[in-house]
C-alpha atoms as a PDB file:
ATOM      1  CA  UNK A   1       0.126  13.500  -6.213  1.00  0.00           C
ATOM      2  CA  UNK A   2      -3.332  13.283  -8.132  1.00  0.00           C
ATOM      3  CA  UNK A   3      -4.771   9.677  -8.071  1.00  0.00           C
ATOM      4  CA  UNK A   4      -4.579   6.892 -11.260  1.00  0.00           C
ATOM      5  CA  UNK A   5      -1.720   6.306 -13.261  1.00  0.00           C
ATOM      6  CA  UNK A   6       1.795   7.292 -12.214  1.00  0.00           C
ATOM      7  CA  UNK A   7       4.721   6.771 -14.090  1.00  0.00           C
ATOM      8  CA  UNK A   8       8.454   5.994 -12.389  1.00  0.00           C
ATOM      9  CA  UNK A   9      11.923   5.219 -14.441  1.00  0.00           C
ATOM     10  CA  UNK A  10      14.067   2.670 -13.420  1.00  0.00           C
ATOM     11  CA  UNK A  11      17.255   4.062 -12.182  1.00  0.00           C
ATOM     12  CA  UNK A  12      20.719   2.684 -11.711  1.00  0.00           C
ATOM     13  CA  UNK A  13      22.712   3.911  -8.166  1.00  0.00           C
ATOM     14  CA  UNK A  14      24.086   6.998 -10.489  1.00  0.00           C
ATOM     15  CA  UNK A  15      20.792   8.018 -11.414  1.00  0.00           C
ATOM     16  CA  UNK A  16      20.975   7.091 -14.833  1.00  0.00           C
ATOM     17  CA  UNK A  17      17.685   5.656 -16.462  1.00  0.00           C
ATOM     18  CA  UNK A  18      18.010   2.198 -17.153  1.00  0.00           C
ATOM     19  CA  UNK A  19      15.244   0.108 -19.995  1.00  0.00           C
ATOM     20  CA  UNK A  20      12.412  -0.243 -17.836  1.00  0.00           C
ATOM     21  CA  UNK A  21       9.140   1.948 -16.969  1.00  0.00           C
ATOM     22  CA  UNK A  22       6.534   1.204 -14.923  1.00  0.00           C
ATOM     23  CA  UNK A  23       3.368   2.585 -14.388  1.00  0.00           C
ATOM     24  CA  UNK A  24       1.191   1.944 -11.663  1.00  0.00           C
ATOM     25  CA  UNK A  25      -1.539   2.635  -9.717  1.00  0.00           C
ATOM     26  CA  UNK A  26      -0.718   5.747  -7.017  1.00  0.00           C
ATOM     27  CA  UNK A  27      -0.628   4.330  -3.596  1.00  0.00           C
ATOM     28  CA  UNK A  28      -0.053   0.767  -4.680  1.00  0.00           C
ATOM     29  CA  UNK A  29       3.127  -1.169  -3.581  1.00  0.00           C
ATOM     30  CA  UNK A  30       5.492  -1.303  -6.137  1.00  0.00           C
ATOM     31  CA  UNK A  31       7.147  -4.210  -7.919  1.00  0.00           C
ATOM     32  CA  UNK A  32      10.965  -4.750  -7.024  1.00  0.00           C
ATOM     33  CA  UNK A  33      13.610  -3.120  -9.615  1.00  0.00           C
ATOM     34  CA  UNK A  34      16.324  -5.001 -10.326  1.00  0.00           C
ATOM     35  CA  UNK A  35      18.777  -5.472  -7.929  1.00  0.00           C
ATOM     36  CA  UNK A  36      21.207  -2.093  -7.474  1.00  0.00           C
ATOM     37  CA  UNK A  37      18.324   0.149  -8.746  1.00  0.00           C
ATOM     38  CA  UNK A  38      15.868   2.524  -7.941  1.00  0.00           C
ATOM     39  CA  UNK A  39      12.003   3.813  -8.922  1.00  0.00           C
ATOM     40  CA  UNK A  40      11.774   7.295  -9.338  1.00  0.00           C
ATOM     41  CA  UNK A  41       8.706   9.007  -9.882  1.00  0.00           C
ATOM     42  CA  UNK A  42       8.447  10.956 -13.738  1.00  0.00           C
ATOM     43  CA  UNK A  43       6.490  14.472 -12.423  1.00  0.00           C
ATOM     44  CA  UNK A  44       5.879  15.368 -15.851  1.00  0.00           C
ATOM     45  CA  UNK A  45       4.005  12.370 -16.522  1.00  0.00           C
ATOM     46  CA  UNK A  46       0.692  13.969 -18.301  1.00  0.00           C
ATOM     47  CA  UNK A  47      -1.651  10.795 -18.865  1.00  0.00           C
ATOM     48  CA  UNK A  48      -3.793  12.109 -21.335  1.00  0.00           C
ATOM     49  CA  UNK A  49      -0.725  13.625 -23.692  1.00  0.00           C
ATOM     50  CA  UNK A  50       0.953  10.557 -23.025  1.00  0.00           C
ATOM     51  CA  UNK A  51      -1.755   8.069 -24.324  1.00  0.00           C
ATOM     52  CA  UNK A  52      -2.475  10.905 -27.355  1.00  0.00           C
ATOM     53  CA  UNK A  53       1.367  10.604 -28.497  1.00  0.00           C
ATOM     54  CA  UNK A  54       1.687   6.703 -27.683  1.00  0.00           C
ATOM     55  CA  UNK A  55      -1.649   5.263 -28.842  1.00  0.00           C
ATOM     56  CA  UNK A  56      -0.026   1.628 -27.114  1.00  0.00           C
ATOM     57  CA  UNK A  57      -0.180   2.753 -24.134  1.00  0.00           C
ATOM     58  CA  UNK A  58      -4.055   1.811 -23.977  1.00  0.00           C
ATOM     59  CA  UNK A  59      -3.451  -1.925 -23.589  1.00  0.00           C
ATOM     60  CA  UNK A  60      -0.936  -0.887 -20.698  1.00  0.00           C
ATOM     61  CA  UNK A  61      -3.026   1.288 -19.107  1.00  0.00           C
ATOM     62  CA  UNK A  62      -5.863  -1.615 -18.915  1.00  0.00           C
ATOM     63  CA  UNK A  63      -3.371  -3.981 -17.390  1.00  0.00           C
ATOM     64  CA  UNK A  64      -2.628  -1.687 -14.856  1.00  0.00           C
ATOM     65  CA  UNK A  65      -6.083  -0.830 -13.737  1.00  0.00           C
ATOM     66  CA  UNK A  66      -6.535  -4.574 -13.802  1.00  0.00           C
ATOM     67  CA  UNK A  67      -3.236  -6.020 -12.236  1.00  0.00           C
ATOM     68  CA  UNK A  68      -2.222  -2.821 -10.164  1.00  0.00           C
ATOM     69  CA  UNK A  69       1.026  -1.980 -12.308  1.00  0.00           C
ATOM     70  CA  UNK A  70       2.716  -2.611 -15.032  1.00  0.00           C
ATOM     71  CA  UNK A  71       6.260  -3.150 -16.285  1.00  0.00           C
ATOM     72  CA  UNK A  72       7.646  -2.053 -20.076  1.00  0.00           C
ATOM     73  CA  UNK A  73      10.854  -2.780 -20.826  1.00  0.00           C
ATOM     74  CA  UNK A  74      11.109  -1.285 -24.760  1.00  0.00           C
ATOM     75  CA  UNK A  75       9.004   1.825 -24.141  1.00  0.00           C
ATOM     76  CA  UNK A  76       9.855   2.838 -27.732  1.00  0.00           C
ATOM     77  CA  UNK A  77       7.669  -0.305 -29.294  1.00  0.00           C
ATOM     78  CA  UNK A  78       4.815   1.984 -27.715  1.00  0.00           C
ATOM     79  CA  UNK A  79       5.928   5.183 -29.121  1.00  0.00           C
ATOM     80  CA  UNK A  80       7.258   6.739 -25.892  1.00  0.00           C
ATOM     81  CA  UNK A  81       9.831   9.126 -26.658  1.00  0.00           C
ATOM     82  CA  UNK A  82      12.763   8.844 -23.634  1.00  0.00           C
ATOM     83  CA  UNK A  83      13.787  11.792 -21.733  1.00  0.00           C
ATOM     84  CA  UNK A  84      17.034  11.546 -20.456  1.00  0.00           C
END
């Protein structure tokens, strides 16, 4: 895993992607989900694409180089498309 940003879905016990993404700096501790779920790492994640297609994502990207991570819970407000 290259250093910086990382991406991870929230994911219920099935696997299924729950509301929440977080993004975070790699090797940091993560946050808690919520109780019953899981972080799973996204290894398509492609920071620069990401940022191109989702313009928003700049003022969560400076929180997380700031605070460590970051948690969004309506990824579409920042243009992020969801990939089931």
């Amino acid at each position: 895993m290259s250093a910086g940003i990382v991406k991870y879905y929230e994911t219920d016990g099935y696997g299924g992607k729950l509301d929440r993404v977080l993004f975070a700096l790699s090797g940091n501790e993560l946050p808690n989900p919520i109780e019953g779920a899981d972080w799973r790492l996204d290894p398509t994640f492609d920071r620069g694409t990401e940022i191109l297609n989702a313009p928003g994502l700049k003022k969560v990207f400076e929180r997380v180089l700031r605070n460590g991570f970051e948690i969004v819970t309506n990824a579409g407000e920042l243009g992020l498309k969801a990939k089931k």
